[in-house]
Protein backbone atom coordinates (compact mmCIF):
# COMPACT_ATOMS: atom_id res chain seq x y z
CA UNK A 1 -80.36 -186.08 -190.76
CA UNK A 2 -81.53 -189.33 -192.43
CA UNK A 3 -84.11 -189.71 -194.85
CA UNK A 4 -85.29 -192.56 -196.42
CA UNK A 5 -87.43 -193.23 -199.37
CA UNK A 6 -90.03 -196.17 -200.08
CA UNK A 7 -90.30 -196.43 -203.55
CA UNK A 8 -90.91 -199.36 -206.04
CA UNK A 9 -88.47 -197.16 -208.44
CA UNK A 10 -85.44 -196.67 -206.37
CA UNK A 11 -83.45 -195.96 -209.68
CA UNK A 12 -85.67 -192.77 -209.78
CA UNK A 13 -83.63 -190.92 -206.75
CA UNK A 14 -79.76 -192.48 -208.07
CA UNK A 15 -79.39 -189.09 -210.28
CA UNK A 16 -81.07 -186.91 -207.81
CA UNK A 17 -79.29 -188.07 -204.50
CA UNK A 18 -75.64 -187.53 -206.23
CA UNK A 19 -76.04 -184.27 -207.76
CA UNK A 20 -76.56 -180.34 -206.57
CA UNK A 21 -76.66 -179.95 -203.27
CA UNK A 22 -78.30 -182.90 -201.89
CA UNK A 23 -75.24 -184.70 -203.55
CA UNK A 24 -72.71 -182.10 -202.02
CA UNK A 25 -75.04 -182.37 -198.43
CA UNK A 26 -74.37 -186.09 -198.45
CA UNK A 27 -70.59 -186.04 -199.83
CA UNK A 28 -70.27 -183.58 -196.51
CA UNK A 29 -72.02 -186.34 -194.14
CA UNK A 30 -74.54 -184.06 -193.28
CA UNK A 31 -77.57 -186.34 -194.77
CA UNK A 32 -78.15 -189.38 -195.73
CA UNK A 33 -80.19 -189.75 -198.49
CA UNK A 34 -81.51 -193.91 -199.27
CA UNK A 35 -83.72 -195.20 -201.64
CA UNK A 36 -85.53 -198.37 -200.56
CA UNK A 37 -87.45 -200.94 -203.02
CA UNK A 38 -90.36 -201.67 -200.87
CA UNK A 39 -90.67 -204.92 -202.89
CA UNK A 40 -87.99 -206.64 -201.15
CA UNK A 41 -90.57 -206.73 -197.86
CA UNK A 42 -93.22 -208.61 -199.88
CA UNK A 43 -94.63 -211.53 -197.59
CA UNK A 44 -95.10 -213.82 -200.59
CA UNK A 45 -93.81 -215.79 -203.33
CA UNK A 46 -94.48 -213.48 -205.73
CA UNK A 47 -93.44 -210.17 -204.39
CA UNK A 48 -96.77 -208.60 -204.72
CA UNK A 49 -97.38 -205.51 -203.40
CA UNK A 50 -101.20 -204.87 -204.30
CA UNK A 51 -104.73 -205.97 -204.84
CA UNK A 52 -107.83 -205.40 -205.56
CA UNK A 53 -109.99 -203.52 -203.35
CA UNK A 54 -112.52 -204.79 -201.51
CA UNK A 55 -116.51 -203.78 -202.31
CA UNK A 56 -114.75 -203.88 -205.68
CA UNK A 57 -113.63 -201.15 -207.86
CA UNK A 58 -111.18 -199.96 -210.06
CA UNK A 59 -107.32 -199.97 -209.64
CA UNK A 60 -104.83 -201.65 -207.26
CA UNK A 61 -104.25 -200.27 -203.54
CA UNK A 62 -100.98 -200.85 -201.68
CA UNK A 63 -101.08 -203.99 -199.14
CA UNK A 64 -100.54 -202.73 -195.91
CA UNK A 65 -97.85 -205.28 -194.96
CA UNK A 66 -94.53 -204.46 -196.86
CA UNK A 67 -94.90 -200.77 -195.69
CA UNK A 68 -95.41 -201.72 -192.14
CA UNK A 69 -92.67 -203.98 -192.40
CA UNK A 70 -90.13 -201.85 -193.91
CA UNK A 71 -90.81 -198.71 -191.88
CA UNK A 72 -90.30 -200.84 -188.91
CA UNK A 73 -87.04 -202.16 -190.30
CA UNK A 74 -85.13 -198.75 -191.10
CA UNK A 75 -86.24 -198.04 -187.16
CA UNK A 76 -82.68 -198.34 -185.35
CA UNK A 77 -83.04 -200.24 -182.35
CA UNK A 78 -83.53 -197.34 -179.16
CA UNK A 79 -84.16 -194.41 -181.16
CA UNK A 80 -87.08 -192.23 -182.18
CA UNK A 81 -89.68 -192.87 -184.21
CA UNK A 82 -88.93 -191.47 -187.35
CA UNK A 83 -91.51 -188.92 -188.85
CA UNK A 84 -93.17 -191.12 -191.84
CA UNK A 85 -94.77 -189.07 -194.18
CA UNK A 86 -96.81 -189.67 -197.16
CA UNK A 87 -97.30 -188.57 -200.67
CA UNK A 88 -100.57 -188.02 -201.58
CA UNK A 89 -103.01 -185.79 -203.46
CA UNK A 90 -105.58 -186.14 -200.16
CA UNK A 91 -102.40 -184.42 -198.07
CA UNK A 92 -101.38 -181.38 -196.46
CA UNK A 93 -99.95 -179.08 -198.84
CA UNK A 94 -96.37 -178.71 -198.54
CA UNK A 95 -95.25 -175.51 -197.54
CA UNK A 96 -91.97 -173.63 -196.90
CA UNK A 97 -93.15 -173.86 -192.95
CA UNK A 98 -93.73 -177.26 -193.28
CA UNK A 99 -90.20 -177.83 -194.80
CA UNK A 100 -88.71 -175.32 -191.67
CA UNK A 101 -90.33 -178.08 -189.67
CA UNK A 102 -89.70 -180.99 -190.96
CA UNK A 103 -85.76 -179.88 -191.44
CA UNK A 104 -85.89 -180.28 -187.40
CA UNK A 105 -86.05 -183.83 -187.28
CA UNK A 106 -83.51 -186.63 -187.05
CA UNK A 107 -85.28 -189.48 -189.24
CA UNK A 108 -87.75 -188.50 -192.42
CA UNK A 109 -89.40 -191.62 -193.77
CA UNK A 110 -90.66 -191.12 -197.54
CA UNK A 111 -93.50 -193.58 -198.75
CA UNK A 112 -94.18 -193.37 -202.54
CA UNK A 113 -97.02 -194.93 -203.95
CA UNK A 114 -98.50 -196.05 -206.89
CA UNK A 115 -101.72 -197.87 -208.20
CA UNK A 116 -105.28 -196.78 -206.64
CA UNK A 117 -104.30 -195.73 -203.44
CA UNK A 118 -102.93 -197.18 -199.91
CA UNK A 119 -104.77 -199.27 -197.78
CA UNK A 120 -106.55 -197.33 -195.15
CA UNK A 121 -104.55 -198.73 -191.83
CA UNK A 122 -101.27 -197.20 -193.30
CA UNK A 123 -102.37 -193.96 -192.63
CA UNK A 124 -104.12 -194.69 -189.77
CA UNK A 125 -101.64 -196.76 -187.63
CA UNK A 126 -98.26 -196.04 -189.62
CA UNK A 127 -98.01 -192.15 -191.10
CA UNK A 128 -97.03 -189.17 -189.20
CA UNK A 129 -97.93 -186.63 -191.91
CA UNK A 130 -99.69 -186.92 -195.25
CA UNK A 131 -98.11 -184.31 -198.28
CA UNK A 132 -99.53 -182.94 -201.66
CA UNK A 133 -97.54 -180.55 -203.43
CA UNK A 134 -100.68 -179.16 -205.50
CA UNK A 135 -103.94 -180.35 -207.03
CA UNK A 136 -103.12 -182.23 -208.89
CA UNK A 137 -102.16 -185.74 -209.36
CA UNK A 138 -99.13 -187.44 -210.93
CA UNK A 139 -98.43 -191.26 -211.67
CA UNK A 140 -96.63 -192.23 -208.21
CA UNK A 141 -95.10 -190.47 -205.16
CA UNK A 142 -91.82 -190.06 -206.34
CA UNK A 143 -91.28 -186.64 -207.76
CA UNK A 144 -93.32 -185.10 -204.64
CA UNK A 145 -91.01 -186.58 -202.17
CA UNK A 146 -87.92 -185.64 -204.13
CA UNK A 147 -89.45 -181.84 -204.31
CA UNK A 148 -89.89 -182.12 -200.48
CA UNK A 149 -86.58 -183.19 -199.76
CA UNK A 150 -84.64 -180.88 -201.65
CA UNK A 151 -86.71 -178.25 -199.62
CA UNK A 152 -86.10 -179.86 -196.14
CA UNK A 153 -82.58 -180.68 -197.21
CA UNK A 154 -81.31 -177.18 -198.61
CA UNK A 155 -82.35 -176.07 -194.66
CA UNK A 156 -80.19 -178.08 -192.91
CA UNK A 157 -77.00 -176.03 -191.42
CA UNK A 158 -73.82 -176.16 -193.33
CA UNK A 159 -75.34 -177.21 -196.48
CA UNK A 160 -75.81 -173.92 -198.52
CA UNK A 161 -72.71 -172.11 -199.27
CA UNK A 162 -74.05 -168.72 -197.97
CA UNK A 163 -76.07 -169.45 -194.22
CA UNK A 164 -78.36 -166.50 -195.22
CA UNK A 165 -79.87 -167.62 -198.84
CA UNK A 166 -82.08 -170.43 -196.86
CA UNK A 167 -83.64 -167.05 -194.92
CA UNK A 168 -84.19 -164.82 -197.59
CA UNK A 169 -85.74 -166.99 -199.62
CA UNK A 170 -89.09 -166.51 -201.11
CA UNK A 171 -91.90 -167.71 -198.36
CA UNK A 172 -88.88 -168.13 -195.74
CA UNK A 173 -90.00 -164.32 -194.83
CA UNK A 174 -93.87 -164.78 -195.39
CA UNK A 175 -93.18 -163.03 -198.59
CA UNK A 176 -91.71 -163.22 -202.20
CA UNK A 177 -87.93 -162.70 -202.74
CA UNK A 178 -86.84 -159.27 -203.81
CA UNK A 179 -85.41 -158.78 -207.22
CA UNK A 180 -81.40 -160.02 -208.10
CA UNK A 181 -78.63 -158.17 -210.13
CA UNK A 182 -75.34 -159.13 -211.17
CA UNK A 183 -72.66 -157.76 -213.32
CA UNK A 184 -72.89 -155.83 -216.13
CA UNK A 185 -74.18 -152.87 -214.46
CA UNK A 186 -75.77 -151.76 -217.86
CA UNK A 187 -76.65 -154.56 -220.05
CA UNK A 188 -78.39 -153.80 -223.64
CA UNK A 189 -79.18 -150.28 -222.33
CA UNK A 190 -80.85 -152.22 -219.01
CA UNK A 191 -79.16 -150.76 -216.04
CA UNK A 192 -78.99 -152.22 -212.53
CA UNK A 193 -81.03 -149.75 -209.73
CA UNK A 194 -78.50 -147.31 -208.80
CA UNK A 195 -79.34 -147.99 -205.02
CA UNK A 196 -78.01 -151.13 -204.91
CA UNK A 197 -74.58 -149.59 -206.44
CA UNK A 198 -74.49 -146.93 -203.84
CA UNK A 199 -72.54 -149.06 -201.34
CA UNK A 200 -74.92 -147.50 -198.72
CA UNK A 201 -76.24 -151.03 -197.33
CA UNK A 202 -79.26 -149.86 -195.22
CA UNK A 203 -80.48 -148.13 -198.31
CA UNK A 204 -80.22 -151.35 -200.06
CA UNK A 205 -82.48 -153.11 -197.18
CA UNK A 206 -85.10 -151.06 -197.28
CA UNK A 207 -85.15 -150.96 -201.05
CA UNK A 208 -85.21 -155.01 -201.09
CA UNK A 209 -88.32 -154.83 -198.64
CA UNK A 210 -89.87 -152.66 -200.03
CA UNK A 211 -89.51 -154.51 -203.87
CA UNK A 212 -90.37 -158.31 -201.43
CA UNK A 213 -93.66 -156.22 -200.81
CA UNK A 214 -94.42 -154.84 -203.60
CA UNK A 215 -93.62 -158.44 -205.91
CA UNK A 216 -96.15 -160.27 -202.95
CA UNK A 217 -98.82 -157.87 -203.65
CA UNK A 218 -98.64 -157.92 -207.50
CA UNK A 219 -98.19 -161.47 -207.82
CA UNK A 220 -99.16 -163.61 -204.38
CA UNK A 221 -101.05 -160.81 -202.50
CA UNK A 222 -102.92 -163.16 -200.34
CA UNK A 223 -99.23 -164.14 -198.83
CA UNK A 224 -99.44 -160.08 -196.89
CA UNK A 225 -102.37 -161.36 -194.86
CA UNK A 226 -100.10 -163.54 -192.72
CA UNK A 227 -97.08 -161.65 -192.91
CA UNK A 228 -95.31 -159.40 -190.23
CA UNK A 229 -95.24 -156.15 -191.62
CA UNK A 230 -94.71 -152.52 -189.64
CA UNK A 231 -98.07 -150.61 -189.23
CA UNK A 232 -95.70 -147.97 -191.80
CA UNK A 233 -95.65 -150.92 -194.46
CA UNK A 234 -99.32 -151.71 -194.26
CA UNK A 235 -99.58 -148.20 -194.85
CA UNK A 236 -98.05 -148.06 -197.37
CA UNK A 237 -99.84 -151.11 -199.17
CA UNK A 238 -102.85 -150.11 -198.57
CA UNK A 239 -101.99 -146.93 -200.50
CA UNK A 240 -100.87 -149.05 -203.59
CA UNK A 241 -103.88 -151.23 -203.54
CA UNK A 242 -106.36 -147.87 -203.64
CA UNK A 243 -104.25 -146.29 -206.39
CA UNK A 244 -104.40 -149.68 -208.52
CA UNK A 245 -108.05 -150.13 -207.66
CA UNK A 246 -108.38 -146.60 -208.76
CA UNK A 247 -106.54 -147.20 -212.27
CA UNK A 248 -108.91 -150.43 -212.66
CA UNK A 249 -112.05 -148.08 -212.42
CA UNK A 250 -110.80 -146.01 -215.04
């Protein structure tokens, strides 16, 4: 994969794309991670990148012609399109689906802003997708896309040590991850479950789903309205939600 980042920072992403696992996922050649000062495409002597609005207003907005022109330049000659996506409170929110998807692609384009906003005919004639990773906004585009790209990036094959901790993550399975032990068994009088010392493995799956479903419903139960769960499990759920409604009432 190859991802690419607009950015009037580009020292922002130097730390970032050499360390972890997007450092390790790039060391391997399995992504190539590029930070691009946007500046540099600035059709004038001064390297400007924004103006003032028109009708007036406060705050700067992005010209539309150093982003058209450097998208168009990171295009190799003969190949797709890349997928150019945006960072911006107005977006999609980002989701662990939407990373699933995006990890698909050959080409990610990342354009950070700053200022007021972007001029209207980038995200009319130039974006593919438009991200938010809450409501709420920050001073520029930057730490979104470098949340979203250590999401898409930790997907791609060969770049986790274990192939299975991308699927059982939390939201990978439409649900919240089950609880993690480690060793000491017993730890300041805190032991671990004895199930998952038993050694009997399909007691320890069932044990993990059942603790995914019952961390969703405590803390993210809107999450089991989308999720695939056995007409046993909804069941069961539904038996936990009267009992706690139940306690409320008391």
């Amino acid at each position: 994969m190859r991802i690419d980042v607009l950015t009037l920072f580009p020292e922002m992403f130097e730390g970032v794309f050499g360390a972890s696992i997007l450092g390790k996922a790039r060391d391997k050649g399995l992504v190539s991670l590029q930070a691009v000062n946007f500046r540099d495409y600035a059709n004038n002597k001064h390297n400007t990148v924004d103006d003032y609005p028109y009708g007036g207003g406060g705050g700067m907005v992005l010209k539309p012609e150093p982003i058209f022109a450097a998208v168009e330049d990171l295009m190799p000659e003969g190949s797709e399109p890349p997928r150019v996506i945006l960072m911006c409170p107005q977006g999609e929110t980002f989701t662990q689906r939407k990373a699933e998807e995006l990890s698909a692609a050959e080409h990610l384009v990342f354009v950070c802003g700053h200022y007021e906003g972007y001029d209207e005919r980038i995200r009319q004639h130039l974006v593919t997708d438009e991200l938010s990773i809450g409501d709420y906004v920050l001073t520029g585009g930057e730490l979104p896309a470098m949340t979203v790209i250590d999401s898409v990036v930790r997907l791609l094959p060969g770049v986790l040590g274990n192939e299975n901790s991308a699927v059982t993550d939390s939201f990978s399975t439409g649900l919240l991850e089950y609880p993690h032990y480690t060793r000491p068994a017993v730890f300041r009088d805190y032991a671990v479950p004895d199930v998952l010392l038993s050694g009997h493995h399909a007691n320890v799956d069932a044990w993990r789903r059942e603790q995914s479903l019952l961390r969703t419903l405590q803390r993210r139960p809107e999450l089991l309205e989308q999720a695939e769960l056995s007409k046993k499990e909804r069941e069961w759920l539904r038996r936990l939600m009267a009992e706690r409604e139940s306690l409320e009432k008391e």
